[in-house]
N, C-alpha and C. Protein backbone atom coordinates (compact mmCIF):
# COMPACT_ATOMS: atom_id res chain seq x y z
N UNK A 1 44.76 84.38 90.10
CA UNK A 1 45.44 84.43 91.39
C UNK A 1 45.76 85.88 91.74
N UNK A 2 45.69 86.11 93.25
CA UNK A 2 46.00 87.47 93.47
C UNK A 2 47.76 87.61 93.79
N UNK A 3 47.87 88.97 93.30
CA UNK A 3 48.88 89.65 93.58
C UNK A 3 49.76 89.38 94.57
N UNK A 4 50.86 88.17 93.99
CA UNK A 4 51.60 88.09 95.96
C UNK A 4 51.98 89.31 96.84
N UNK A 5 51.20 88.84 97.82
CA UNK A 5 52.06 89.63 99.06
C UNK A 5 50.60 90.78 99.22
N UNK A 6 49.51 90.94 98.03
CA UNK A 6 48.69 91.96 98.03
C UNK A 6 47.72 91.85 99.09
N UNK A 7 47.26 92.83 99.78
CA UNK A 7 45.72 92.76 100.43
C UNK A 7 44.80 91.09 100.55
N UNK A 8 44.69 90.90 99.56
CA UNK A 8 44.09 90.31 99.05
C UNK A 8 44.34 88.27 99.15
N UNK A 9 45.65 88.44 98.33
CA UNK A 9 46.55 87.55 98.68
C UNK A 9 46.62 86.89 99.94
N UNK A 10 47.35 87.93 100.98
CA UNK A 10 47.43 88.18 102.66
C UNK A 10 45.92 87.46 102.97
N UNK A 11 45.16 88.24 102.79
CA UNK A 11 43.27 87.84 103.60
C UNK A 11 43.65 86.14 102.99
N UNK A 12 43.70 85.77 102.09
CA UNK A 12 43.68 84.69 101.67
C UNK A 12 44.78 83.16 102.57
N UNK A 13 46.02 83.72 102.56
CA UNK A 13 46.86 83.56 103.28
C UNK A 13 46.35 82.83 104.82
N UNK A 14 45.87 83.96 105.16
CA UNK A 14 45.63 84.24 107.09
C UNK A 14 44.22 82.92 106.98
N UNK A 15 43.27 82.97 105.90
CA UNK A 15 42.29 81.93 106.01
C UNK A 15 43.34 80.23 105.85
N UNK A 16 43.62 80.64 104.98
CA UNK A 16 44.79 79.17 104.90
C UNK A 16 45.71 78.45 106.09
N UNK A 17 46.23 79.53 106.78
CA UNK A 17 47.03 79.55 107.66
C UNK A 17 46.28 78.93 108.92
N UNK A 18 44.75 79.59 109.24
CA UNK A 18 43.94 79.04 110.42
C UNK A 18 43.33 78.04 109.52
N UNK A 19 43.51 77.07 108.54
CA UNK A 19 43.37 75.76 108.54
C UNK A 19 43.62 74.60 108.68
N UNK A 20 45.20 75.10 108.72
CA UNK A 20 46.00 73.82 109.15
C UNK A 20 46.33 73.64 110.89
N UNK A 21 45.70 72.62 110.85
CA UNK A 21 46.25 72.29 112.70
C UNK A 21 47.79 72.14 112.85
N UNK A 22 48.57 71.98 111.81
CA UNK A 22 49.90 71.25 111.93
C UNK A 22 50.88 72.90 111.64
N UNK A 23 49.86 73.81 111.43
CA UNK A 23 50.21 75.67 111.91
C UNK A 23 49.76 76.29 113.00
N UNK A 24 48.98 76.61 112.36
CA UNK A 24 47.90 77.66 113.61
C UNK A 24 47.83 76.64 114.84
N UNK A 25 47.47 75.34 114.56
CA UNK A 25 47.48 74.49 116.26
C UNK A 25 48.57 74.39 116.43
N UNK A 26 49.46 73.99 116.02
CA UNK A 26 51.04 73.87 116.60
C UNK A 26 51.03 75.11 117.82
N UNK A 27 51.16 76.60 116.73
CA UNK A 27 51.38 77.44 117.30
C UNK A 27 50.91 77.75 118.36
N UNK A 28 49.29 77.86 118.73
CA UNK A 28 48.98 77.71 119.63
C UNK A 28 49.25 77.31 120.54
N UNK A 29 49.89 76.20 120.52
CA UNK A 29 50.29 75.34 122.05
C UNK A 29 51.38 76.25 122.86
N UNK A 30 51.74 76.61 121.67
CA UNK A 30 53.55 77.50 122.39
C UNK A 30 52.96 78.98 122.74
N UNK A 31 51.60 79.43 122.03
CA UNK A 31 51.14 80.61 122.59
C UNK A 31 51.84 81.84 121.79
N UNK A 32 52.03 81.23 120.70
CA UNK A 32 53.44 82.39 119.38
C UNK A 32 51.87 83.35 119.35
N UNK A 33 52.91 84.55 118.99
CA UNK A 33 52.01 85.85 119.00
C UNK A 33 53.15 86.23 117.98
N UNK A 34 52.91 87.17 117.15
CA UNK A 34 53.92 87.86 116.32
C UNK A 34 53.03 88.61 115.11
N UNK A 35 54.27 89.32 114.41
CA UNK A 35 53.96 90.24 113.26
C UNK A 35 54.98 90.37 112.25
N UNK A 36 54.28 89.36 111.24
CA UNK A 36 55.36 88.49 110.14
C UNK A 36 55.19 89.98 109.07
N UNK A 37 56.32 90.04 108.33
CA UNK A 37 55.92 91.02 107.29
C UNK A 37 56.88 90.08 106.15
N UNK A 38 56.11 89.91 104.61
CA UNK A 38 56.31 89.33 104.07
C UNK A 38 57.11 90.18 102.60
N UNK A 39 58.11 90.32 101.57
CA UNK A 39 58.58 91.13 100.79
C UNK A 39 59.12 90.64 99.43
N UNK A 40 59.57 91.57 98.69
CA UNK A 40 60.99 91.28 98.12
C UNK A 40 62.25 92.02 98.37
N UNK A 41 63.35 91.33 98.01
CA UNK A 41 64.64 91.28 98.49
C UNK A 41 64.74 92.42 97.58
N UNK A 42 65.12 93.50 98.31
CA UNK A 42 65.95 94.86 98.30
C UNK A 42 64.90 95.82 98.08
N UNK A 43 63.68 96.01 98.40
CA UNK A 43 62.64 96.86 98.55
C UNK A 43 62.44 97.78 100.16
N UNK A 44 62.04 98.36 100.39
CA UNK A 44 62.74 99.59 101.13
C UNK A 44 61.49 98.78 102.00
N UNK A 45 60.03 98.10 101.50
CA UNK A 45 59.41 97.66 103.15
C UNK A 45 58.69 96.24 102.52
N UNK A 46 57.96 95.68 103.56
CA UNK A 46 57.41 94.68 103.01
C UNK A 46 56.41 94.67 102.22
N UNK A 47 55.20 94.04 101.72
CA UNK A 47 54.21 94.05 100.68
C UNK A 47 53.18 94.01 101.56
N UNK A 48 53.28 92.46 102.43
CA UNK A 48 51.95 92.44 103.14
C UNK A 48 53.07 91.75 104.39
N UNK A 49 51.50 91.46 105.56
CA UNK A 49 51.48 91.69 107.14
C UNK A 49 50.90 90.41 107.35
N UNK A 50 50.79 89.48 108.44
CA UNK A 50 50.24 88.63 109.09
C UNK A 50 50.49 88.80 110.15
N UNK A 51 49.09 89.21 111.00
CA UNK A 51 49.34 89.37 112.37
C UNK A 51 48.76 87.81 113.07
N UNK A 52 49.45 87.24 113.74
CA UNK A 52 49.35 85.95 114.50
C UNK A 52 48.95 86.54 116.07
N UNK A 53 47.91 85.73 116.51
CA UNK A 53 47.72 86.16 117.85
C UNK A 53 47.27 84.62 118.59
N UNK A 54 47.86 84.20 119.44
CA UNK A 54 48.33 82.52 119.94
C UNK A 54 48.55 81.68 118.95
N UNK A 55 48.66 81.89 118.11
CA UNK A 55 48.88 80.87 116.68
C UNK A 55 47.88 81.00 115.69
N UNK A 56 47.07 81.81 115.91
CA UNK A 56 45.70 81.77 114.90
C UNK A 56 46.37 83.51 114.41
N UNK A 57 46.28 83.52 112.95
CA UNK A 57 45.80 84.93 112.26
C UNK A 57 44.78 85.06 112.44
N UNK A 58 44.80 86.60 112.89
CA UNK A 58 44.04 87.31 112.78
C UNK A 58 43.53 88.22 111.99
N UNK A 59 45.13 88.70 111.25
CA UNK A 59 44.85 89.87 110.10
C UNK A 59 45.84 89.35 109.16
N UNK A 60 45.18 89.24 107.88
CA UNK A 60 46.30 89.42 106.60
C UNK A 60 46.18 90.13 105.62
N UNK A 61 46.89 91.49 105.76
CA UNK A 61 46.78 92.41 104.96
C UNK A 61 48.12 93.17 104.60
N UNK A 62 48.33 94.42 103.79
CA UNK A 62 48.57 94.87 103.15
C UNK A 62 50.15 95.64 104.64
N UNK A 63 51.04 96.01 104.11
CA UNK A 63 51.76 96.35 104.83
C UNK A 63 51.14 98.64 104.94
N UNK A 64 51.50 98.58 106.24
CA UNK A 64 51.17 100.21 106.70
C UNK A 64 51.98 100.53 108.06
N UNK A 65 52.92 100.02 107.60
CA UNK A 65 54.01 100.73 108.71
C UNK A 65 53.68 99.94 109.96
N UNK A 66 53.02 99.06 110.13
CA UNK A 66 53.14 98.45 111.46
C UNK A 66 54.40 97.47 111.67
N UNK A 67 54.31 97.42 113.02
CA UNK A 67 55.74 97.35 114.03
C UNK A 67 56.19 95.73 113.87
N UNK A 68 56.78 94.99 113.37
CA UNK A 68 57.20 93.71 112.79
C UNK A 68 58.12 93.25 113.68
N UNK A 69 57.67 91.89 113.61
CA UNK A 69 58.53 90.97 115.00
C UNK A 69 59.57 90.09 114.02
N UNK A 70 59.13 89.74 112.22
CA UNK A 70 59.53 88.91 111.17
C UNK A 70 59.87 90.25 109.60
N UNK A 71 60.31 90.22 109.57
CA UNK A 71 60.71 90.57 108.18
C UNK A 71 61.16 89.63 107.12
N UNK A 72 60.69 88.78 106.46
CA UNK A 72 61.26 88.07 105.21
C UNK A 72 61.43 88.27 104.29
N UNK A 73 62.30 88.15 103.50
CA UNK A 73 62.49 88.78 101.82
C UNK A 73 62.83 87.84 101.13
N UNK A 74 62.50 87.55 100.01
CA UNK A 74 63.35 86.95 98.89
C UNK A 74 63.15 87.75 97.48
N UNK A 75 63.74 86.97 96.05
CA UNK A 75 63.61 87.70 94.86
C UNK A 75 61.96 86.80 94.75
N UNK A 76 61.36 88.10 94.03
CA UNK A 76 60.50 87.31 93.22
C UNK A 76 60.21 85.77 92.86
N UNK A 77 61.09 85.73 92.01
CA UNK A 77 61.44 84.41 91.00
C UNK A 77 61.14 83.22 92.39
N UNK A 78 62.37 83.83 93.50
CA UNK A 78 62.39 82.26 94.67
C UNK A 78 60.96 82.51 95.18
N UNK A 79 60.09 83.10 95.92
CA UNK A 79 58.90 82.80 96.04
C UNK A 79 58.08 82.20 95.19
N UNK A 80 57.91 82.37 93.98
CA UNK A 80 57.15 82.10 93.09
C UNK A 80 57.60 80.36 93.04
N UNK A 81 58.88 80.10 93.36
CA UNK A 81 59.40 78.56 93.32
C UNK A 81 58.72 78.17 94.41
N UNK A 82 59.02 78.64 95.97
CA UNK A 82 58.36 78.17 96.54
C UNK A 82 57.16 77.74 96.79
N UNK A 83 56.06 78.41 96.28
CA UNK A 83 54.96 78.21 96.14
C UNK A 83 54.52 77.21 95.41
N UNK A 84 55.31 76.88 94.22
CA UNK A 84 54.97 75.68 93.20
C UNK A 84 55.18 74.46 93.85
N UNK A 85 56.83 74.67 94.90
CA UNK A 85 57.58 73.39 95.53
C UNK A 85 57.72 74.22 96.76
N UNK A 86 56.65 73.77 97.73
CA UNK A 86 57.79 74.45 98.97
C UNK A 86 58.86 73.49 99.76
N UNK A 87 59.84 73.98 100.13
CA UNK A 87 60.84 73.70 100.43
C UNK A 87 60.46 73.18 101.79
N UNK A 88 61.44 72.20 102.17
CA UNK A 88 61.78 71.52 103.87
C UNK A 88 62.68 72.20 104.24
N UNK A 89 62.95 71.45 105.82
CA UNK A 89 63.92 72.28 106.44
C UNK A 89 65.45 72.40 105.69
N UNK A 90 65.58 71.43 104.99
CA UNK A 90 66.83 71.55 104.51
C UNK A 90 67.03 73.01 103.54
N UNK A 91 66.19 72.88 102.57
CA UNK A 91 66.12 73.49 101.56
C UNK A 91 65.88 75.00 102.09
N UNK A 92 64.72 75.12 103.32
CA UNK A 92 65.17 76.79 103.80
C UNK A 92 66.24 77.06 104.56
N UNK A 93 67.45 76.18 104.93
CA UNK A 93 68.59 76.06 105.96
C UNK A 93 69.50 76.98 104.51
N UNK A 94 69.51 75.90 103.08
CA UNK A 94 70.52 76.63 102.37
C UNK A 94 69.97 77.54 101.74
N UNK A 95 68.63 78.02 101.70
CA UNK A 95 68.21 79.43 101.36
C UNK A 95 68.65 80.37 102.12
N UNK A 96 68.92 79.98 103.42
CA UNK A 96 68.73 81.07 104.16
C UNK A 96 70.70 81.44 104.03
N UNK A 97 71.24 80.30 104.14
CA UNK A 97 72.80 80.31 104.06
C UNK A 97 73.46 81.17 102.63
N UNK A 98 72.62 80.69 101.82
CA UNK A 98 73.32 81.55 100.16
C UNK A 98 72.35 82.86 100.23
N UNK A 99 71.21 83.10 101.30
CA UNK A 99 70.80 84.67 101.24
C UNK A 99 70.12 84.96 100.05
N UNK A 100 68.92 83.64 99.89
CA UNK A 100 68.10 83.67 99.02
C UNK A 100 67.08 83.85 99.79
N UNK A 101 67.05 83.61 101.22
CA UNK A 101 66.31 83.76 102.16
C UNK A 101 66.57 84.83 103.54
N UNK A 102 66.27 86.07 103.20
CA UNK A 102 66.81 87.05 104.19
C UNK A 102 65.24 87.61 105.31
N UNK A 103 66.18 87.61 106.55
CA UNK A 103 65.24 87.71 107.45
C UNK A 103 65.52 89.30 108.04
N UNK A 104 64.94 89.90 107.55
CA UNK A 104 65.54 91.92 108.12
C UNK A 104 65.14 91.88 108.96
N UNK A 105 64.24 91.08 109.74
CA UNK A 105 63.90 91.48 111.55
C UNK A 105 63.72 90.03 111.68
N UNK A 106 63.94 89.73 112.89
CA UNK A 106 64.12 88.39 113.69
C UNK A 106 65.24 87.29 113.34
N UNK A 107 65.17 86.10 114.31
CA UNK A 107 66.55 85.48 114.17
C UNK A 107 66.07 84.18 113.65
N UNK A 108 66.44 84.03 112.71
CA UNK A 108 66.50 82.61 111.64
C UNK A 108 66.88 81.41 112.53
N UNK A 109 68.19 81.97 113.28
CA UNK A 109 68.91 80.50 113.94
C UNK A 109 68.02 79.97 114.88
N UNK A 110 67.83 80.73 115.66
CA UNK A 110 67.50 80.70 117.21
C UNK A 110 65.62 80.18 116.99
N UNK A 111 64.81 80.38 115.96
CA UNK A 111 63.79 79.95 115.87
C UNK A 111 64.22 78.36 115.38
N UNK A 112 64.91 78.09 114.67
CA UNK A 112 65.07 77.21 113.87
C UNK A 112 65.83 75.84 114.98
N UNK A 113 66.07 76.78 116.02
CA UNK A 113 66.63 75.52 116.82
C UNK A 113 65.85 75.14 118.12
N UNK A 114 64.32 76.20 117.99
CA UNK A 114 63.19 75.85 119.04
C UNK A 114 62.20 74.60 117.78
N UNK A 115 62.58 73.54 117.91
CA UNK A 115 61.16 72.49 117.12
C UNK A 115 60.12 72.94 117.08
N UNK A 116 59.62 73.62 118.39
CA UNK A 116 58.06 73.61 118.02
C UNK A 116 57.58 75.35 117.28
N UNK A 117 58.74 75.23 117.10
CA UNK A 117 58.88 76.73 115.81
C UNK A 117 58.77 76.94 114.50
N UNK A 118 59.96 75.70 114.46
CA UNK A 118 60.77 75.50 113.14
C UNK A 118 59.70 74.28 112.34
N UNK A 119 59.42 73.63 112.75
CA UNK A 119 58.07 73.08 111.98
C UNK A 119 57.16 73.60 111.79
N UNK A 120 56.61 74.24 112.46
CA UNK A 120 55.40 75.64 111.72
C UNK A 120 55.75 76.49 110.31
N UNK A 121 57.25 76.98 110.90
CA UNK A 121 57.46 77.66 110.26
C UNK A 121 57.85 77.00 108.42
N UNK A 122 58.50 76.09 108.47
CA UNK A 122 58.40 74.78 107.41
C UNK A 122 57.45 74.67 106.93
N UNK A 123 55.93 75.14 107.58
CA UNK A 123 55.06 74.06 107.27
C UNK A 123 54.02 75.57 106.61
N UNK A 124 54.63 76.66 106.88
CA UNK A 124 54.03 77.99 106.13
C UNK A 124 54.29 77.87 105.07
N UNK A 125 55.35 77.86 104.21
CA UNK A 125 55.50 77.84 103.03
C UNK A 125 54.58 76.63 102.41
N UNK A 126 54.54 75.59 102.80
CA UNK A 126 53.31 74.61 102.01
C UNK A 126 52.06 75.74 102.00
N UNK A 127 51.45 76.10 103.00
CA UNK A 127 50.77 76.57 103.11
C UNK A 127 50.14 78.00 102.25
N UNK A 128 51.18 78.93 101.92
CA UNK A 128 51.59 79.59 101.01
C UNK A 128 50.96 78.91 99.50
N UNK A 129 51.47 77.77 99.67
CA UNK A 129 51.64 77.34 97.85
C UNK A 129 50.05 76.96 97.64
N UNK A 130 48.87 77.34 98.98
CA UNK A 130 47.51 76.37 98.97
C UNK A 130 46.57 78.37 98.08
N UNK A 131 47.41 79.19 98.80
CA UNK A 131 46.76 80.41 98.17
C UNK A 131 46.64 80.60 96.49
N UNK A 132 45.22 80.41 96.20
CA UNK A 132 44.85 81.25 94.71
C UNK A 132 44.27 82.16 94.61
């Protein structure tokens, strides 16, 4: 398996991501455009990048200073859980509440209370756990 969060990883990621209709099509419908940057918790930037353009990735790669709409962090250890088990909405509600789940750019609440957001976004972390 590659390196989370690596080059590599990311490319892998962004193919995963435009496979699921219940992601990339969701997104689409709503026309989400963004620039997720993915990390660990207390590292000065992220690891890797997913650039989304109408709901489809386009790029998953390596972080280089580009301009981020998402910042996510956790420790190590909790990604590596997630990936084995990813979590529902519940389970990222009290990640995000005990700050096992930190968002350094964008708003947790306010996505989480648009549906046709907050199920995508739910439905990344499965998606996550499909990368080897």
């Amino acid at each position: 398996m590659s390196e989370l969060f690596s080059a590599e990883w990311m490319a892998k990621f962004k193919d995963e991501w435009n496979s699921d209709p219940e992601l990339a099509g969701a997104l689409e419908k709503i026309g989400f455009n963004s620039v997720i940057g993915y990390g660990f918790d207390g590292e000065d930037q992220p690891l890797g990048v997913l650039v989304v353009e109408n709901g489809h990735a386009v790029a998953g790669e390596a972080f280089d200073g580009q301009e981020l709409n998402w910042d996510l962090r956790a420790s190590r250890e909790q990604w590596e859980k997630w990936l084995k088990k990813p979590p529902g909405m519940m389970g990222l509600g009290m990640a995000y509440t005990s700050r096992k789940l930190k968002f350094l750019i964008g708003d947790y609440g306010a996505m989480m209370k648009e549906p046709r957001m907050a199920g995508p976004f739910v439905k990344s972390f499965a998606v996550m756990g499909r990368v080897s």
